[in-house]
Protein backbone atom coordinates (compact mmCIF):
# COMPACT_ATOMS: atom_id res chain seq x y z
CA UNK A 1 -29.52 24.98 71.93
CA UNK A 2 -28.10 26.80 74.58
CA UNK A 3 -28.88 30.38 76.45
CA UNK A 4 -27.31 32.27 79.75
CA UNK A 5 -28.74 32.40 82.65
CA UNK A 6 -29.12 35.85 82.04
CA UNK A 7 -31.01 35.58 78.99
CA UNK A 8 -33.58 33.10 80.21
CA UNK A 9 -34.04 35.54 83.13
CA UNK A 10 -35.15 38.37 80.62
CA UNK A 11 -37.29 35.91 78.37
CA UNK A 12 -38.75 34.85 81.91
CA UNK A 13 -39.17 38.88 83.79
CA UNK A 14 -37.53 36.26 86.46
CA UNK A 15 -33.95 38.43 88.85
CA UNK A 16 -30.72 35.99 88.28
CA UNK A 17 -28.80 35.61 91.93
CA UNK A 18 -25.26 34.26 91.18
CA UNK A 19 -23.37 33.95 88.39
CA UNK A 20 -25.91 34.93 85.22
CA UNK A 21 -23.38 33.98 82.40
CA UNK A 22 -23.36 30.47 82.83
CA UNK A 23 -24.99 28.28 80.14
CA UNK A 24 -27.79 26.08 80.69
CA UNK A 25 -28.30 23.60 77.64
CA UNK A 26 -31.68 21.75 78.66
CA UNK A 27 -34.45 22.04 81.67
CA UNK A 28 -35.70 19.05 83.22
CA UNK A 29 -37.43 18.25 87.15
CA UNK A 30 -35.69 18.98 90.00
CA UNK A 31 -34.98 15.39 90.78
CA UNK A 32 -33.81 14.30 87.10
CA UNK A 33 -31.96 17.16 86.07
CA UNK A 34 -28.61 16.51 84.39
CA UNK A 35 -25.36 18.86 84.54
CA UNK A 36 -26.18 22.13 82.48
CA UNK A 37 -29.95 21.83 83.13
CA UNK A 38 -32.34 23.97 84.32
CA UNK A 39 -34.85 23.06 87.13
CA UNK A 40 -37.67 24.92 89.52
CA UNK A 41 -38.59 24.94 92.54
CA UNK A 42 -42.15 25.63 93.68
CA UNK A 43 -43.74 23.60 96.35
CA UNK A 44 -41.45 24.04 100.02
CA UNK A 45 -42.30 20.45 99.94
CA UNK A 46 -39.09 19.46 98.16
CA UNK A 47 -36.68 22.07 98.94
CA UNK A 48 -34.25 19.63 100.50
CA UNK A 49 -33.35 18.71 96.35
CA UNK A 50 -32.28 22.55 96.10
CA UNK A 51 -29.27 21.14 97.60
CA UNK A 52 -29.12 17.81 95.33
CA UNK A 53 -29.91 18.47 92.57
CA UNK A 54 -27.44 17.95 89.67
CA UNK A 55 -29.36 20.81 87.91
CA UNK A 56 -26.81 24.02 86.86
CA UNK A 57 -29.42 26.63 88.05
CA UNK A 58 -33.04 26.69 89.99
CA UNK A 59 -35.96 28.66 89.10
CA UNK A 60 -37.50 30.07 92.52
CA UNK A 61 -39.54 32.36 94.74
CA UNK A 62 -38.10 34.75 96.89
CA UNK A 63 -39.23 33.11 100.19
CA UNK A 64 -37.59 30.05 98.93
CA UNK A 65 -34.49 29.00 100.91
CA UNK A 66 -31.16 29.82 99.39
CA UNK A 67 -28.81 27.75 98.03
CA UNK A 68 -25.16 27.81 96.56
CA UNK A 69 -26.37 27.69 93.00
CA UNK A 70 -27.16 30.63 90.77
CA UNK A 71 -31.18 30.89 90.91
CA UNK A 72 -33.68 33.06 89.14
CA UNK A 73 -36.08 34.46 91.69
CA UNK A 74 -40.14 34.98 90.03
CA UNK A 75 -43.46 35.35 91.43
CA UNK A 76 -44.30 32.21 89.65
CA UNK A 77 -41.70 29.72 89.54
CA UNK A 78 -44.26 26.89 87.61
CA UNK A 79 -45.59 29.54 84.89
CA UNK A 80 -42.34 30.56 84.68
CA UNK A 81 -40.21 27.07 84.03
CA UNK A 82 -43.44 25.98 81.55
CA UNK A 83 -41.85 29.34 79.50
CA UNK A 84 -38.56 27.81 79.62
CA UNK A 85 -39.65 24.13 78.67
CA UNK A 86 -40.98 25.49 75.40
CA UNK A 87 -37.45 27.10 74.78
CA UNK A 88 -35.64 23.55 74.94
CA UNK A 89 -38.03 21.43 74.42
CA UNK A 90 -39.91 22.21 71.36
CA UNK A 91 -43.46 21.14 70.80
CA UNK A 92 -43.02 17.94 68.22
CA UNK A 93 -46.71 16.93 68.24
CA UNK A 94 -48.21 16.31 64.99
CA UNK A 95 -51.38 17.57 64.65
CA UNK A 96 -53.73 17.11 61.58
CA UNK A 97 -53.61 19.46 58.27
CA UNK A 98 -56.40 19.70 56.10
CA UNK A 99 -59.67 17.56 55.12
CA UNK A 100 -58.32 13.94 55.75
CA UNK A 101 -60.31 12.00 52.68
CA UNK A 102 -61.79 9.48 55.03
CA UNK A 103 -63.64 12.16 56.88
CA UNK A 104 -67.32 12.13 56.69
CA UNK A 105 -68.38 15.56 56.32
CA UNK A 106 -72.53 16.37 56.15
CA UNK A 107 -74.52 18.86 54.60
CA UNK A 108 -74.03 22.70 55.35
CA UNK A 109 -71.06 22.41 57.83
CA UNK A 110 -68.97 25.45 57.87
CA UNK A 111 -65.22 25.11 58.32
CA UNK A 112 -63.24 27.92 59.33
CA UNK A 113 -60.27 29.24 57.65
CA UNK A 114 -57.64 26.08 58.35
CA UNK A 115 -59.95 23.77 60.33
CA UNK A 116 -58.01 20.70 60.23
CA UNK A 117 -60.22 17.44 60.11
CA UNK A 118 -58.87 14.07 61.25
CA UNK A 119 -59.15 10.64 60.00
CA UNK A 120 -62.27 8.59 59.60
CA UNK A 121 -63.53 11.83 61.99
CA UNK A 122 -67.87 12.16 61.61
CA UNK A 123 -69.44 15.67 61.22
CA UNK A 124 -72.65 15.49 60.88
CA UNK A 125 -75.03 17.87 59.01
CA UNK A 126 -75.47 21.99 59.65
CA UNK A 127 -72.43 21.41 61.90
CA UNK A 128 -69.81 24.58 62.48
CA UNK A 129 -65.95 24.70 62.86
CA UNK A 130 -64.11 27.76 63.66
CA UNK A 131 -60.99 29.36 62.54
CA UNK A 132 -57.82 26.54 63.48
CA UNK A 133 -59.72 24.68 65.22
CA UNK A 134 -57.62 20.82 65.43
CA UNK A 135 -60.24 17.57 65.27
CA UNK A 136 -58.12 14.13 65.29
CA UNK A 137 -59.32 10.99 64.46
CA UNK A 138 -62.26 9.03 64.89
CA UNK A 139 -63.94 12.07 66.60
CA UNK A 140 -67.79 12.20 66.10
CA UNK A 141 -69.51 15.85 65.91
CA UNK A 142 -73.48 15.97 65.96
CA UNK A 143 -75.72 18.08 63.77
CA UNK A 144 -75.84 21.54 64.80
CA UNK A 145 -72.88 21.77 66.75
CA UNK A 146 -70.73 24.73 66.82
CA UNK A 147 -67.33 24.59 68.14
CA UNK A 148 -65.14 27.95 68.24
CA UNK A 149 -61.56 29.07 67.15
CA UNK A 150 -58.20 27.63 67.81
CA UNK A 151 -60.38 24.38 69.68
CA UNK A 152 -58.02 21.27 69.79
CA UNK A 153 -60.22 17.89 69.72
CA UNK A 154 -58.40 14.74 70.95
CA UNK A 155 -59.06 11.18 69.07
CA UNK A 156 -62.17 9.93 70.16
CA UNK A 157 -64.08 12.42 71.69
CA UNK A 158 -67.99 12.28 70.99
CA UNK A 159 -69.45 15.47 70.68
CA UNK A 160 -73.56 15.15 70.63
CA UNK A 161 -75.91 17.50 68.26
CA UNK A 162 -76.64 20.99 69.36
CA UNK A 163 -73.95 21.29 71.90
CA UNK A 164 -71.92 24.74 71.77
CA UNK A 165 -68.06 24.69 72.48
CA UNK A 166 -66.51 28.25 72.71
CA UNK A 167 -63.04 29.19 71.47
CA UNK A 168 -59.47 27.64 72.53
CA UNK A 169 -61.01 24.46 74.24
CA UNK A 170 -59.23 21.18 74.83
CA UNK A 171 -60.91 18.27 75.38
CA UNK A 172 -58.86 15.40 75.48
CA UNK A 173 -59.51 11.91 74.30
CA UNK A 174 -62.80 9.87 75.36
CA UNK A 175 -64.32 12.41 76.77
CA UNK A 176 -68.71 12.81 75.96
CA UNK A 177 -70.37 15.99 75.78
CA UNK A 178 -73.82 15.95 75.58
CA UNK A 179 -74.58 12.66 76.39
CA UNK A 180 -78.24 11.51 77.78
CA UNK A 181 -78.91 13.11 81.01
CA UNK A 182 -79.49 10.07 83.78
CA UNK A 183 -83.39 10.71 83.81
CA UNK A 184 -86.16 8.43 84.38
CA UNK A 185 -89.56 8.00 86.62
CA UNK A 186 -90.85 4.84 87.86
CA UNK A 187 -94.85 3.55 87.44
CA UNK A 188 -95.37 0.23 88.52
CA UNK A 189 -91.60 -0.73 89.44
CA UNK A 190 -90.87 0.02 85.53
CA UNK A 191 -88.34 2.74 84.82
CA UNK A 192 -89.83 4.58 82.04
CA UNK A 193 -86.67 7.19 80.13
CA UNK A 194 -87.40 10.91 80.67
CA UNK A 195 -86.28 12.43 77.24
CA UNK A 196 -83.56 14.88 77.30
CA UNK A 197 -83.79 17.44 74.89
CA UNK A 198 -81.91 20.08 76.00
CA UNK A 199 -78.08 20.94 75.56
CA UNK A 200 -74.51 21.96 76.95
CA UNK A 201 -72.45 24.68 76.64
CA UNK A 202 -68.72 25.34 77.42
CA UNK A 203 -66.99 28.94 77.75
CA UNK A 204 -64.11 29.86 76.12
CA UNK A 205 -60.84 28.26 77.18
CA UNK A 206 -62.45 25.70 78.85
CA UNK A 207 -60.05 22.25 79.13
CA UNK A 208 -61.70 19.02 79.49
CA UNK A 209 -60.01 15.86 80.42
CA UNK A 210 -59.73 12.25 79.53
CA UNK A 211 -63.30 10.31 79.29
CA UNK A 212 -64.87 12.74 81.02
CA UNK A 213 -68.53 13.04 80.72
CA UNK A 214 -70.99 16.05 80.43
CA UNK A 215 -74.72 14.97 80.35
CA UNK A 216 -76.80 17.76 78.24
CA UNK A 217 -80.16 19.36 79.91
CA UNK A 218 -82.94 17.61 80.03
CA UNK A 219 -84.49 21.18 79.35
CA UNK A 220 -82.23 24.59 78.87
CA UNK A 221 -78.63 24.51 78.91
CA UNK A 222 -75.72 22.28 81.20
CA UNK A 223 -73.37 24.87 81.52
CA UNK A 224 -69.25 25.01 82.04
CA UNK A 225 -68.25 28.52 82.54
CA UNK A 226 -64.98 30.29 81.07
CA UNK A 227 -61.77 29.23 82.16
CA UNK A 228 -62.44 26.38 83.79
CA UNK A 229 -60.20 23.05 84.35
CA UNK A 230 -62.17 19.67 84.56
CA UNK A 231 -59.66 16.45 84.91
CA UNK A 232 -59.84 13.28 83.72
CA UNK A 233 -62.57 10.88 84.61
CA UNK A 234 -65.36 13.49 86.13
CA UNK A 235 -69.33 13.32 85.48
CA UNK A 236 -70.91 16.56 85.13
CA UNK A 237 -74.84 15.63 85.58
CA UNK A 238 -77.88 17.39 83.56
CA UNK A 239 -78.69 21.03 83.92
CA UNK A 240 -75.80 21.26 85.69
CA UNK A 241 -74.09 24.89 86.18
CA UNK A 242 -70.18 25.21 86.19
CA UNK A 243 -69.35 28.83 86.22
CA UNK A 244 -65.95 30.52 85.38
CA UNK A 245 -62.39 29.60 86.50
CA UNK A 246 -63.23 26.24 88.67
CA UNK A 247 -61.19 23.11 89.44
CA UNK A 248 -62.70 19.95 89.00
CA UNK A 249 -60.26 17.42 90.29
CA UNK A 250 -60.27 13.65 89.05
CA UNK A 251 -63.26 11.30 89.45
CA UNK A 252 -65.49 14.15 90.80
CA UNK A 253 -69.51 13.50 90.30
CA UNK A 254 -71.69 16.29 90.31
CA UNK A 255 -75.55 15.05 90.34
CA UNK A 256 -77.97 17.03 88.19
CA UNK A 257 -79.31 20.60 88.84
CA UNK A 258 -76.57 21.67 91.13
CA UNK A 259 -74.72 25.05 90.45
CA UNK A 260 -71.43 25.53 91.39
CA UNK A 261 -70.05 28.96 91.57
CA UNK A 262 -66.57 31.14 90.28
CA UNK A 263 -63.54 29.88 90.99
CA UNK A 264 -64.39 27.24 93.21
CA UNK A 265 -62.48 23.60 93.63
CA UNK A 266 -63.87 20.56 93.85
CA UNK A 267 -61.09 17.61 94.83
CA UNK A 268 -60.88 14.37 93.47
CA UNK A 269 -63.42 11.21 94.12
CA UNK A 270 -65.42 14.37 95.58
CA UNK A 271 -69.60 14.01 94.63
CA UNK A 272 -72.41 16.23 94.75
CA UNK A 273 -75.58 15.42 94.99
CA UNK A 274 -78.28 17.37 92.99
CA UNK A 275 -80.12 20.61 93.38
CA UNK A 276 -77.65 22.42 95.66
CA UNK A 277 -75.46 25.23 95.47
CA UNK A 278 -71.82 25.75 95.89
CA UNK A 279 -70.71 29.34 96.38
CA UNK A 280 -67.57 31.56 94.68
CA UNK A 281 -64.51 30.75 95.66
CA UNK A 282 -65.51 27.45 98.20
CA UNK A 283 -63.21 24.37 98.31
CA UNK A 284 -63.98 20.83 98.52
CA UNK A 285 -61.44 18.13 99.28
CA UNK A 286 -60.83 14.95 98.22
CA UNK A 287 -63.76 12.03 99.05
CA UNK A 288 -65.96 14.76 100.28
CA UNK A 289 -69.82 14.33 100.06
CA UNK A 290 -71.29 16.84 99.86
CA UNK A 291 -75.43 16.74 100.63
CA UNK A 292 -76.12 20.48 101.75
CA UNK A 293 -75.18 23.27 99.75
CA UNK A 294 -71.58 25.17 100.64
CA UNK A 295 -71.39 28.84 101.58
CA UNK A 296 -68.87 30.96 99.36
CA UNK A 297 -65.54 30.94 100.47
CA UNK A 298 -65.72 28.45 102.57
CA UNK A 299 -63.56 25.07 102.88
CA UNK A 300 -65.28 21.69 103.62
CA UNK A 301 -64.17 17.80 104.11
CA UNK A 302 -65.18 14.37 104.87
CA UNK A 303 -68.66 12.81 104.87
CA UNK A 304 -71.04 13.94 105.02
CA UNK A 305 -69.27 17.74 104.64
CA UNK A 306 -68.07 19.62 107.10
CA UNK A 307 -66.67 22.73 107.81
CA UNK A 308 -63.19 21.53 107.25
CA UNK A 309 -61.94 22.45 110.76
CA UNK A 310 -64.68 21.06 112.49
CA UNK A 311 -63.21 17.53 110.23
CA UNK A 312 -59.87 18.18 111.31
CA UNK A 313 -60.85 17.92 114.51
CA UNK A 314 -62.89 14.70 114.17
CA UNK A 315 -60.37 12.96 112.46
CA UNK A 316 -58.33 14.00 115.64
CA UNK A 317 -60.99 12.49 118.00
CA UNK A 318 -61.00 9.42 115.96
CA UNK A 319 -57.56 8.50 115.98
CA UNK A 320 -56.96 8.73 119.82
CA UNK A 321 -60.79 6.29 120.31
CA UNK A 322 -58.19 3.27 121.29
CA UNK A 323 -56.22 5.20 123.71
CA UNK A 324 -59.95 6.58 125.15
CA UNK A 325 -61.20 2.81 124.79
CA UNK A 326 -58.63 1.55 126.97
CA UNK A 327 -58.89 4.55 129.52
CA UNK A 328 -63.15 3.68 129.68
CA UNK A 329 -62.04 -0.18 130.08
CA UNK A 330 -59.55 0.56 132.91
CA UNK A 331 -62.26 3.58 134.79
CA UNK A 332 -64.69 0.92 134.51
CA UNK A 333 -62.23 -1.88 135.95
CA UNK A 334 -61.62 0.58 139.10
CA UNK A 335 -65.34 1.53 139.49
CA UNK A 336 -66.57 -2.32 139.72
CA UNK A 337 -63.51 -2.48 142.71
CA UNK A 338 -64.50 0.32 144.03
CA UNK A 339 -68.44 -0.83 144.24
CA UNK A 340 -67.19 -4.23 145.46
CA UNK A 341 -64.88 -2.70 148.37
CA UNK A 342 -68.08 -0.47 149.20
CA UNK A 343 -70.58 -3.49 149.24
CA UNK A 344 -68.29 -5.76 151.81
CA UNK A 345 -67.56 -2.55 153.50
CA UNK A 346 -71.39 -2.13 153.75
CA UNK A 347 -72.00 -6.14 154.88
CA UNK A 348 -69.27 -5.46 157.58
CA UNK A 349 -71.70 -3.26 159.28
């Protein structure tokens, strides 16, 4: 297949600059694009390849730098090129049709109009299934669940009873949702296991990454809010609260009974510990421990958390401690002269 510059520009609301009728037969990365290709540009980071890349034409923002090949200038360069990916690189994956006959349906589970069950997939009794909703293989779903519409369940995901997934979810493979929150209390140096009877729920358009893990409430609800993004590899603890449009970057750990607010991101290999609050719209880096609850809109780093400023700054300090180690050793060098030339100036006398 192959389209103008021009026409991708309409199909993308995107303004050509240079020559619109030339004909772009594929889309690839800025660094791998071939003759003919289309590529993007969004991070400054690598705008040197603007002026490498094989690439016919560049997707790009208007404060971008310019370059001698026609570009199509949009507010959103990324959104825009994942538009253009699905126009030359068609979606090939396979997903499931129907009942497979090794699925192990229970008693009184509703599927919605073209559900489409994997193989050797477990749904357990009083279960529900919305409208289109994709389950591959060897997923397990507990009794009572519901899961909404258009939901797309990766191979091996364990979904636990009485946990409530809302419409257009992903959760991709190996994830756990509803799992045992970590609960116990100690008599005698015994650890005795706190039952945890309570559940999770996740908003509508939720995505959930690879072997991720959501613990359910030991009472009420854990809670992931509408919208929001959780990579691969995070532990969400019990009772929990996500709420609507966060980040939760890779290997993140969020102890139990914390709330985190709107639109907030947490970085990777960041952790939480419990019973705090994180407000709308706050941002916490990579590695960051946090032990105090965060202010909204605010940005914090390092460990234990900091304003991230106030971290900048300490990182700073730290890296100059040989240079102020060596300017101690020699002040301290001059002050025992000094002291000595004073003492046989004193015994002179």
């Amino acid at each position: 297949m192959q389209k103008t510059l021009n026409e991708i520009a309409k199909i993308i609301g995107g303004q050509v600059i240079g020559n619109g009728e030339i004909l772009i037969t594929g889309a690839s990365g800025i660094r791998e694009a071939a003759e003919g290709e289309i590529t993007f540009l969004a991070n400054p980071k690598y705008s040197s390849f603007m002026h490498k890349t094989r690439a016919a034409a560049i997707v790009t923002s208007a404060d971008a730098q310019r370059t001698t090949k026609p570009i199509i200038l949009t507010e959103n360069p990324s959104l825009a090129f994942a538009k253009i990916i699905s126009l030359f690189i068609p979606d090939e994956t396979g997903y499931p049709k129907g009942i497979d006959y090794t699925a192990v349906i229970g008693k009184n589970v509703v599927l919605g109009k073209d559900a489409a069950i994997g193989p050797y997939t477990v749904i357990e009794d009083n279960a529900v299934i919305g409208d289109n909703t994709v389950i591959y293989a060897g997923c397990f779903i507990g009794q009572h669940t519901k899961i909404g519409n258009q939901a797309l369940i990766y191979p091996h995901v364990s979904i636990r009873e009485r946990v409530t997934i809302g419409s257009r979810v992903i959760i991709h493979s190996g994830a756990v949702i509803g799992s045992d929150g970590f609960g116990f209390v100690t008599i005698k140096g015994l650890y005795h296991k706190i039952p945890q009877v309570g559940t999770v729920e996740i908003g509508d358009d939720v995505e959930i990454g690879a072997n991720v893990t959501i613990d359910r409430a030991r009472f009420g609800k854990t809670v992931i809010g509408r919208g929001t993004k959780i990579d691969n590899l995070v532990q969400i603890g019990h009772n929990v609260v996500i709420g609507e449009n966060s980040l939760i970057v890779a290997q993140a750990g969020v102890a139990g009974s914390t709330i985190v607010g709107n639109n907030v991101t947490l970085g990777g290999q960041s952790g939480l510990v419990g019973h705090i609050t994180v407000g709308d719209n706050a941002i916490v880096t990579g590695q960051t421990g946090v032990a105090k609850s965060v202010p909204s809109g605010t940005m914090v780093s390092g460990y234990p958390a900091r304003p991230f400023m106030t971290t900048q700054r300490v990182n700073a300090s730290l890296q100059n401690l040989p240079k102020l180690f060596n300017s101690v050793k020699e002040l301290k060098k001059k002050i025992e002269e000094l002291e000595a030339r004073l003492k046989a100036s004193y015994n002179e006398k």
